[in-house]
N, C-alpha and C. Protein backbone atom coordinates (compact mmCIF):
# COMPACT_ATOMS: atom_id res chain seq x y z
N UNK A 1 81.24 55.03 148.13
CA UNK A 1 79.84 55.36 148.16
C UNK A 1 79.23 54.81 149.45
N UNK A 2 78.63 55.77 149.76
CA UNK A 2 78.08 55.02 151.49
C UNK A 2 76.33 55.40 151.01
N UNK A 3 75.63 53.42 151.25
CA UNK A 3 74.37 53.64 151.06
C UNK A 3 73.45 53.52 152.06
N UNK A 4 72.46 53.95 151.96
CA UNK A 4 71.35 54.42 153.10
C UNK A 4 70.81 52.90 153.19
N UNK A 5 71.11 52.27 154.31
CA UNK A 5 70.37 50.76 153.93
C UNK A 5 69.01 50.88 154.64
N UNK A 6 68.73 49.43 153.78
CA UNK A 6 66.78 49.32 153.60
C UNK A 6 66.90 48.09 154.72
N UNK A 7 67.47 47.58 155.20
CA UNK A 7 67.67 46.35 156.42
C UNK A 7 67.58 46.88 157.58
N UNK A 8 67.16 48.52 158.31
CA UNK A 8 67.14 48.66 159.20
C UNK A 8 65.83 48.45 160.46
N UNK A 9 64.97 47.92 159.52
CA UNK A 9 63.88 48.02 160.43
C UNK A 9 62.79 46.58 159.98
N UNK A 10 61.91 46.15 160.61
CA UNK A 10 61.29 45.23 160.14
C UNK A 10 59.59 45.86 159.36
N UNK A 11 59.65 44.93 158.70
CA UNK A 11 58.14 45.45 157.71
C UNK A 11 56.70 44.40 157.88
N UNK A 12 55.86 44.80 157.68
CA UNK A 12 54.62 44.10 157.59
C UNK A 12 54.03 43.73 156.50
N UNK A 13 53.29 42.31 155.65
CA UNK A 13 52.59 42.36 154.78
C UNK A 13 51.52 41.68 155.09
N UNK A 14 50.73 42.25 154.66
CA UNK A 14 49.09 41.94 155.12
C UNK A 14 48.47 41.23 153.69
N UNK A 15 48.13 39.76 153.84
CA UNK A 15 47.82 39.32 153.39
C UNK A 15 46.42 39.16 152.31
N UNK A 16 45.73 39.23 151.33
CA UNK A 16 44.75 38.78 151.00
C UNK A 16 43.65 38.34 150.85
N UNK A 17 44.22 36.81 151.52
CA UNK A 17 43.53 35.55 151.74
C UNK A 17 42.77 35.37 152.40
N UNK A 18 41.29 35.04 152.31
CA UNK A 18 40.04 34.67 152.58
C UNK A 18 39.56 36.33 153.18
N UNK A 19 39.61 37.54 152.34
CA UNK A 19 39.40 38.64 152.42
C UNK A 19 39.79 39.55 153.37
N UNK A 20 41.03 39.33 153.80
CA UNK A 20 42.02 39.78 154.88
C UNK A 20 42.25 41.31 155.01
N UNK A 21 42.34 41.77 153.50
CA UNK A 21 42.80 43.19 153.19
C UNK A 21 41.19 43.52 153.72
N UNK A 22 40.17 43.15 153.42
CA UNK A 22 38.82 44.27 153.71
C UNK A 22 38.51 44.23 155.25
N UNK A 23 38.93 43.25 155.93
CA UNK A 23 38.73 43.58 157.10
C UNK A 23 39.01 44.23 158.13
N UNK A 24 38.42 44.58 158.96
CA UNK A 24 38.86 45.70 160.04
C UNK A 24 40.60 45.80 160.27
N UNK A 25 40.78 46.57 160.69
CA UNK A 25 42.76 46.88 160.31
C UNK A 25 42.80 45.90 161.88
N UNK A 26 42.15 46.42 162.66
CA UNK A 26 42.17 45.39 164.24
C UNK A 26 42.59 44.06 163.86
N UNK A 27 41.89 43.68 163.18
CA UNK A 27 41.74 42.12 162.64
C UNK A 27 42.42 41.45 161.94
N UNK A 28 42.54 42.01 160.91
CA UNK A 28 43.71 41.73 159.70
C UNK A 28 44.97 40.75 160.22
N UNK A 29 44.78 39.70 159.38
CA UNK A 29 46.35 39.38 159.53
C UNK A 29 47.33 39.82 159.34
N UNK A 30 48.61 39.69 160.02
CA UNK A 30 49.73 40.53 159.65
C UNK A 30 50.79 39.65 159.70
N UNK A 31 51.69 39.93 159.01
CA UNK A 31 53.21 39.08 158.70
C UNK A 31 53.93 40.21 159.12
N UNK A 32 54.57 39.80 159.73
CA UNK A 32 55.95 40.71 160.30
C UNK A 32 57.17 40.07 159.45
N UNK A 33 57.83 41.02 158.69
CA UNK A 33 59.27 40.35 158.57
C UNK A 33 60.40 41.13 158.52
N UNK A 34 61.68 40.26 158.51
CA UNK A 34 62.49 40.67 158.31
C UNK A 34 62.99 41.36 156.93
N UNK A 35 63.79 42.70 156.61
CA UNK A 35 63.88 42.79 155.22
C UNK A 35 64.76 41.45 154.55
N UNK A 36 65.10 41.71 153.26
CA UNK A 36 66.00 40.64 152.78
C UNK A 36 67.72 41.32 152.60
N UNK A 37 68.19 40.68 153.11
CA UNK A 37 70.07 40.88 152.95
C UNK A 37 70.54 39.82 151.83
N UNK A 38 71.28 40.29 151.79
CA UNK A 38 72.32 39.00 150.79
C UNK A 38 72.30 37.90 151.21
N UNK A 39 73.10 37.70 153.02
CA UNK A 39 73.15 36.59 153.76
C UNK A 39 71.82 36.16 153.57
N UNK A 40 70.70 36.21 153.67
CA UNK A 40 69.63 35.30 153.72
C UNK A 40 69.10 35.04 152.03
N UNK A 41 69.13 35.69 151.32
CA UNK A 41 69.16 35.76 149.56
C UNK A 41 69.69 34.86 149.58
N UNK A 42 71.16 34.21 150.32
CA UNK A 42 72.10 33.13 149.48
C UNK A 42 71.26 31.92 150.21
N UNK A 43 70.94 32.10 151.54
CA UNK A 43 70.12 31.08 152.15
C UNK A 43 69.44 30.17 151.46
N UNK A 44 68.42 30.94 151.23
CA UNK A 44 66.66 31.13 150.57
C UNK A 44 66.53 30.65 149.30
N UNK A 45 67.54 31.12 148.24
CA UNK A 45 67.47 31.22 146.90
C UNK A 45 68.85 30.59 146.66
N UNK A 46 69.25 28.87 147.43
CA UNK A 46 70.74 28.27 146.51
C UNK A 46 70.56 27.97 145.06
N UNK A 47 71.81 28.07 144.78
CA UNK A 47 71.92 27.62 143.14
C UNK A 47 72.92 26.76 143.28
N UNK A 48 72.71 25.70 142.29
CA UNK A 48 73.32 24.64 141.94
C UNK A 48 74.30 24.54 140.80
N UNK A 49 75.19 25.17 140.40
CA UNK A 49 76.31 24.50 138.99
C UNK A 49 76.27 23.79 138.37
N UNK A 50 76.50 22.89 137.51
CA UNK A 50 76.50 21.57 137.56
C UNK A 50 76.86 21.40 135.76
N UNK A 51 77.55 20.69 135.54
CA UNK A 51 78.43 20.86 134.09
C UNK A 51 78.10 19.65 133.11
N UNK A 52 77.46 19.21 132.37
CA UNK A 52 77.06 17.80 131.43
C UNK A 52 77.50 18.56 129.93
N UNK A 53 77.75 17.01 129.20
CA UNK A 53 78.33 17.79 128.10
C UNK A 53 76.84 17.42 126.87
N UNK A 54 77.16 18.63 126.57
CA UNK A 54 75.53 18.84 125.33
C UNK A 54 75.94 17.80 124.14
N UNK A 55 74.80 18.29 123.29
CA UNK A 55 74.55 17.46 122.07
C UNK A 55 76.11 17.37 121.20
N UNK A 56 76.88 18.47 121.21
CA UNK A 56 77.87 18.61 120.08
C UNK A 56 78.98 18.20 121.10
N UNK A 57 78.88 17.83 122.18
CA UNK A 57 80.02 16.87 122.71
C UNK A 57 80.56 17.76 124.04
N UNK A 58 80.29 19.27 123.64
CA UNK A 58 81.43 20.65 124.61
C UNK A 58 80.26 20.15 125.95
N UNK A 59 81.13 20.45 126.51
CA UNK A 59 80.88 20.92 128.18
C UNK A 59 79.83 22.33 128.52
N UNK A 60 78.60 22.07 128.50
CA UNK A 60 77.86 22.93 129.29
C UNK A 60 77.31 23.04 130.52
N UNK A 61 77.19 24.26 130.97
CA UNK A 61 76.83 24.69 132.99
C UNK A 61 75.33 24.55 132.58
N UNK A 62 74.86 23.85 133.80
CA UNK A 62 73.19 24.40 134.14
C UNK A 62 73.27 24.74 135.70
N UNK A 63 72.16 25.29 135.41
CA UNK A 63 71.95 26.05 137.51
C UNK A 63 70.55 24.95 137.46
N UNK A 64 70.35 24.53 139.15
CA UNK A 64 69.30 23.57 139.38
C UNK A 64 69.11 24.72 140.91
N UNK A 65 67.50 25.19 141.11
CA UNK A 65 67.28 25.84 141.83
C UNK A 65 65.86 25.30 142.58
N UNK A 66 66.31 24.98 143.91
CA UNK A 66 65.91 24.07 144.69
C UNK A 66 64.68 25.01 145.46
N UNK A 67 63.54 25.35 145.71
CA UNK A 67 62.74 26.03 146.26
C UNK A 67 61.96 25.38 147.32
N UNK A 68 61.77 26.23 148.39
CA UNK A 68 61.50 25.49 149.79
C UNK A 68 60.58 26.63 150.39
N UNK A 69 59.28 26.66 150.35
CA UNK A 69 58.53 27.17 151.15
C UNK A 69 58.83 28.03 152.37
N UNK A 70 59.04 26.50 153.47
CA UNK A 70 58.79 26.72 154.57
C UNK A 70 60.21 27.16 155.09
N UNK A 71 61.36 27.19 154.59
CA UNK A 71 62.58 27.74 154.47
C UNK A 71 62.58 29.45 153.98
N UNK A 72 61.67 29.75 153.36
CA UNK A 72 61.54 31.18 153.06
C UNK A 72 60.82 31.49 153.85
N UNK A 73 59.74 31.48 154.62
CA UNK A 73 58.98 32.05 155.37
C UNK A 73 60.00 31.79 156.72
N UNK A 74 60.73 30.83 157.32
CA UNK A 74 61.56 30.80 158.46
C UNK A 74 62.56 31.88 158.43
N UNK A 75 63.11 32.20 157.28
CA UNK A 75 64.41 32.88 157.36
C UNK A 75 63.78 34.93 157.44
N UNK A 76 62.08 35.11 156.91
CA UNK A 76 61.90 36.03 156.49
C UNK A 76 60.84 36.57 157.71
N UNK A 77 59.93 34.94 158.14
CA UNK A 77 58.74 35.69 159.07
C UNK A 77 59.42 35.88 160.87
N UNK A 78 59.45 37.14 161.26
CA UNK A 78 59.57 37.01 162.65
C UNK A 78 58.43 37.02 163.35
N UNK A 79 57.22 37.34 162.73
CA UNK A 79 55.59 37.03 163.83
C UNK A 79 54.34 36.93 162.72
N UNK A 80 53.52 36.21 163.43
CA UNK A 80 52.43 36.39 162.43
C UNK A 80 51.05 36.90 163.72
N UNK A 81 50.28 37.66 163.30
CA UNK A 81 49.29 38.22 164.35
C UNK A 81 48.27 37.77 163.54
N UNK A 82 47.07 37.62 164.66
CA UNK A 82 45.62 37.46 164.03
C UNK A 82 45.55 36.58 163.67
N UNK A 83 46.07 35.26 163.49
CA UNK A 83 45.64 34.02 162.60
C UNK A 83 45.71 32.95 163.80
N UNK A 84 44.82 32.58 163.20
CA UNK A 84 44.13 30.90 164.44
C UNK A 84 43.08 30.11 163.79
N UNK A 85 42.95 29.13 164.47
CA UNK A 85 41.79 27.91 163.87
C UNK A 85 41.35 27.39 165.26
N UNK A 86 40.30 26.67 164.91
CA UNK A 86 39.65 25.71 166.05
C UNK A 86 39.89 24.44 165.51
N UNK A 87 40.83 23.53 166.95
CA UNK A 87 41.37 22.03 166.22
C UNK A 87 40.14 21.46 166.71
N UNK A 88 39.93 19.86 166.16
CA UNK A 88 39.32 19.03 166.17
C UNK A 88 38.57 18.55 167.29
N UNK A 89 39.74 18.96 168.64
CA UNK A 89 39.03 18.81 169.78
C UNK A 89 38.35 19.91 170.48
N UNK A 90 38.17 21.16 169.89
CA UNK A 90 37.56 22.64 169.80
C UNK A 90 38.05 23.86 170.74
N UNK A 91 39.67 23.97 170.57
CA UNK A 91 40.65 24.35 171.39
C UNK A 91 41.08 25.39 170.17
N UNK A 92 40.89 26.35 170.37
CA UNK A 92 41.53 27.58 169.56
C UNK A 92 43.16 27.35 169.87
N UNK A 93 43.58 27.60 168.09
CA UNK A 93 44.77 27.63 168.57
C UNK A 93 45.15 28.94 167.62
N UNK A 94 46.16 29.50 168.49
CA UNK A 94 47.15 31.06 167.98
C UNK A 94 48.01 30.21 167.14
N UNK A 95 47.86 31.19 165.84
CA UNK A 95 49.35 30.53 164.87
C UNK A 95 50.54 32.31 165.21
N UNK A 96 50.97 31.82 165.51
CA UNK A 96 52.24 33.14 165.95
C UNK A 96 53.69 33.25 164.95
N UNK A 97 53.88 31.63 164.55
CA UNK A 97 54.84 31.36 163.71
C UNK A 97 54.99 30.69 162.59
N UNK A 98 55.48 30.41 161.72
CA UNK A 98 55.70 29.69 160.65
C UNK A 98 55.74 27.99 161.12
N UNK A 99 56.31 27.83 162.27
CA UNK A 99 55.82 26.11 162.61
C UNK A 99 54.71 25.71 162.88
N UNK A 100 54.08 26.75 163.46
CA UNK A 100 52.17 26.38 163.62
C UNK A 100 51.83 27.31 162.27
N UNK A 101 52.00 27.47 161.51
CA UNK A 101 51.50 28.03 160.31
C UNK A 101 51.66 26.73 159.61
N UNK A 102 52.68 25.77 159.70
CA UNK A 102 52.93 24.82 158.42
C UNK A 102 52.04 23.54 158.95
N UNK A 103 51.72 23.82 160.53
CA UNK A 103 50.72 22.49 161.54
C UNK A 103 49.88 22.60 160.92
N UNK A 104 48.94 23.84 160.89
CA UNK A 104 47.64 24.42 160.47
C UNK A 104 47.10 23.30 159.49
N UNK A 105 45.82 23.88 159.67
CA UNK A 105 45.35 22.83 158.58
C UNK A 105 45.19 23.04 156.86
N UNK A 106 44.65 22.46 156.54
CA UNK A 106 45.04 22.08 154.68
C UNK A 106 44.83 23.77 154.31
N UNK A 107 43.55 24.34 155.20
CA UNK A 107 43.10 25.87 154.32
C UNK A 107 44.35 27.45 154.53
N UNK A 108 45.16 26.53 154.77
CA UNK A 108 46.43 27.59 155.24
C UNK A 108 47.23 27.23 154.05
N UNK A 109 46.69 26.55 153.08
CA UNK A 109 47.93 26.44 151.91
C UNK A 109 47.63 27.19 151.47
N UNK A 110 46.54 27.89 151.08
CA UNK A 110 47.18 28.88 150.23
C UNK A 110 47.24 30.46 150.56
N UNK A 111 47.05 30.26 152.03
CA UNK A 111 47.79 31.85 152.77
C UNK A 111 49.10 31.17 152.67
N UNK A 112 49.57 30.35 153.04
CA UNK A 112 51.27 30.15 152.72
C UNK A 112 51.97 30.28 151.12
N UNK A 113 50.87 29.83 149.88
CA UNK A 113 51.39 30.31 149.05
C UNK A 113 51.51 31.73 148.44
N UNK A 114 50.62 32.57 148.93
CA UNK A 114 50.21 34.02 148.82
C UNK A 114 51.57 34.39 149.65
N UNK A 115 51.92 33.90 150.78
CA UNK A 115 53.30 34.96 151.32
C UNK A 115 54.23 34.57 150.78
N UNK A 116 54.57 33.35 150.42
CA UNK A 116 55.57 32.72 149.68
C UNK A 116 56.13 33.73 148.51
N UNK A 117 55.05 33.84 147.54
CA UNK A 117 54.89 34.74 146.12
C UNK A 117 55.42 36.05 146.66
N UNK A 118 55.08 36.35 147.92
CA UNK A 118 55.28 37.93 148.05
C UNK A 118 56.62 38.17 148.20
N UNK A 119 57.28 37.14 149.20
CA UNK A 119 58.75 37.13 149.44
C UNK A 119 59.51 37.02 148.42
N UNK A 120 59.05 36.00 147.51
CA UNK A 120 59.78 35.48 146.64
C UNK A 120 59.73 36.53 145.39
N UNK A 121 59.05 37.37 145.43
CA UNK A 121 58.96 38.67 144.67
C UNK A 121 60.30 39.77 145.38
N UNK A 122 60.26 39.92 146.29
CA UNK A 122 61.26 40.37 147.35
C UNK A 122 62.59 40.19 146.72
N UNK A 123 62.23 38.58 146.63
CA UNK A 123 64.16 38.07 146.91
C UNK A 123 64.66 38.31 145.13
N UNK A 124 63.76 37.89 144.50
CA UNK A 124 64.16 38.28 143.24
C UNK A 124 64.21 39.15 142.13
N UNK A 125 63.80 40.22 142.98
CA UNK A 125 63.64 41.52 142.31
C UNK A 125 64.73 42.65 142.66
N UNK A 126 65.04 43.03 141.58
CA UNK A 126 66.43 44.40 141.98
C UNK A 126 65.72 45.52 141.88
N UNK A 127 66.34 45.98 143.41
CA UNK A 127 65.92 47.63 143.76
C UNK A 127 66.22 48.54 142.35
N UNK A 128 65.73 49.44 142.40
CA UNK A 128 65.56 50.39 141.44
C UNK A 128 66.94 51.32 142.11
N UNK A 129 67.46 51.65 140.63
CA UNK A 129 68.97 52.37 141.37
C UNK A 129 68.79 53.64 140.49
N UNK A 130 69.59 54.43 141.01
CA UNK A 130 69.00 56.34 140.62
C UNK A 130 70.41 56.53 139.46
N UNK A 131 70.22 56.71 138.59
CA UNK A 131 71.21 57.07 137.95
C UNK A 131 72.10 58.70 137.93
């Protein structure tokens, strides 16, 4: 079976946060990313094994699943447009990437958790397959 892959091109999600979607399309923030592959799925989303023996004595598996923000947005964002702040000493600064996205100040938590959710919707959701 030879499939038409969805990894060939990069995508945009336009954020929400602090009324992002209503504003002029000029303006709008934008996330550029990469799609998701396996290789970065295993990255992004490790699982842990790990074997203790239960109440009735037998040997049972648990999975321990370690979640990391700023590890999902590194492996997924290749640009961010439109987003900036004025620092303290009144110097505009361009956020372009996920390392000045995580500098930013406190009101960027929860544009980071809004893309977080989106990816993480991404990574754990199975494509719809055609029967």
């Amino acid at each position: 079976m030879i499939l038409q892959p969805s990894i060939t091109k990069s995508r945009i999600f336009i954020p929400e946060w602090m009324e992002n979607k209503d504003a002029n399309t000029d303006d709008q923030i934008r996330i550029h990313y990469r799609p998701v592959t396996v290789k970065i799925k295993e990255r992004i989303f490790p699982r842990e094994f790990t074997f203790g023996k239960g109440a009735d004595g037998e040997m049972t598996p648990s999975m321990a699943i370690k979640i990391d923000r700023k590890k999902y947005l590194d492996e997924l964002v290749t640009k961010i447009e439109n987003l900036g702040y004025i620092s303290e000493d009144g110097i505009e600064i361009k956020v372009t990437s996920v390392a000045q996205l995580f500098e930013g100040p406190v009101e960027f938590d929860a544009l980071i958790d809004e893309i977080y959710a989106f990816f993480s919707e991404l990574v754990t959701s199975r494509i719809n397959e055609k029967n």
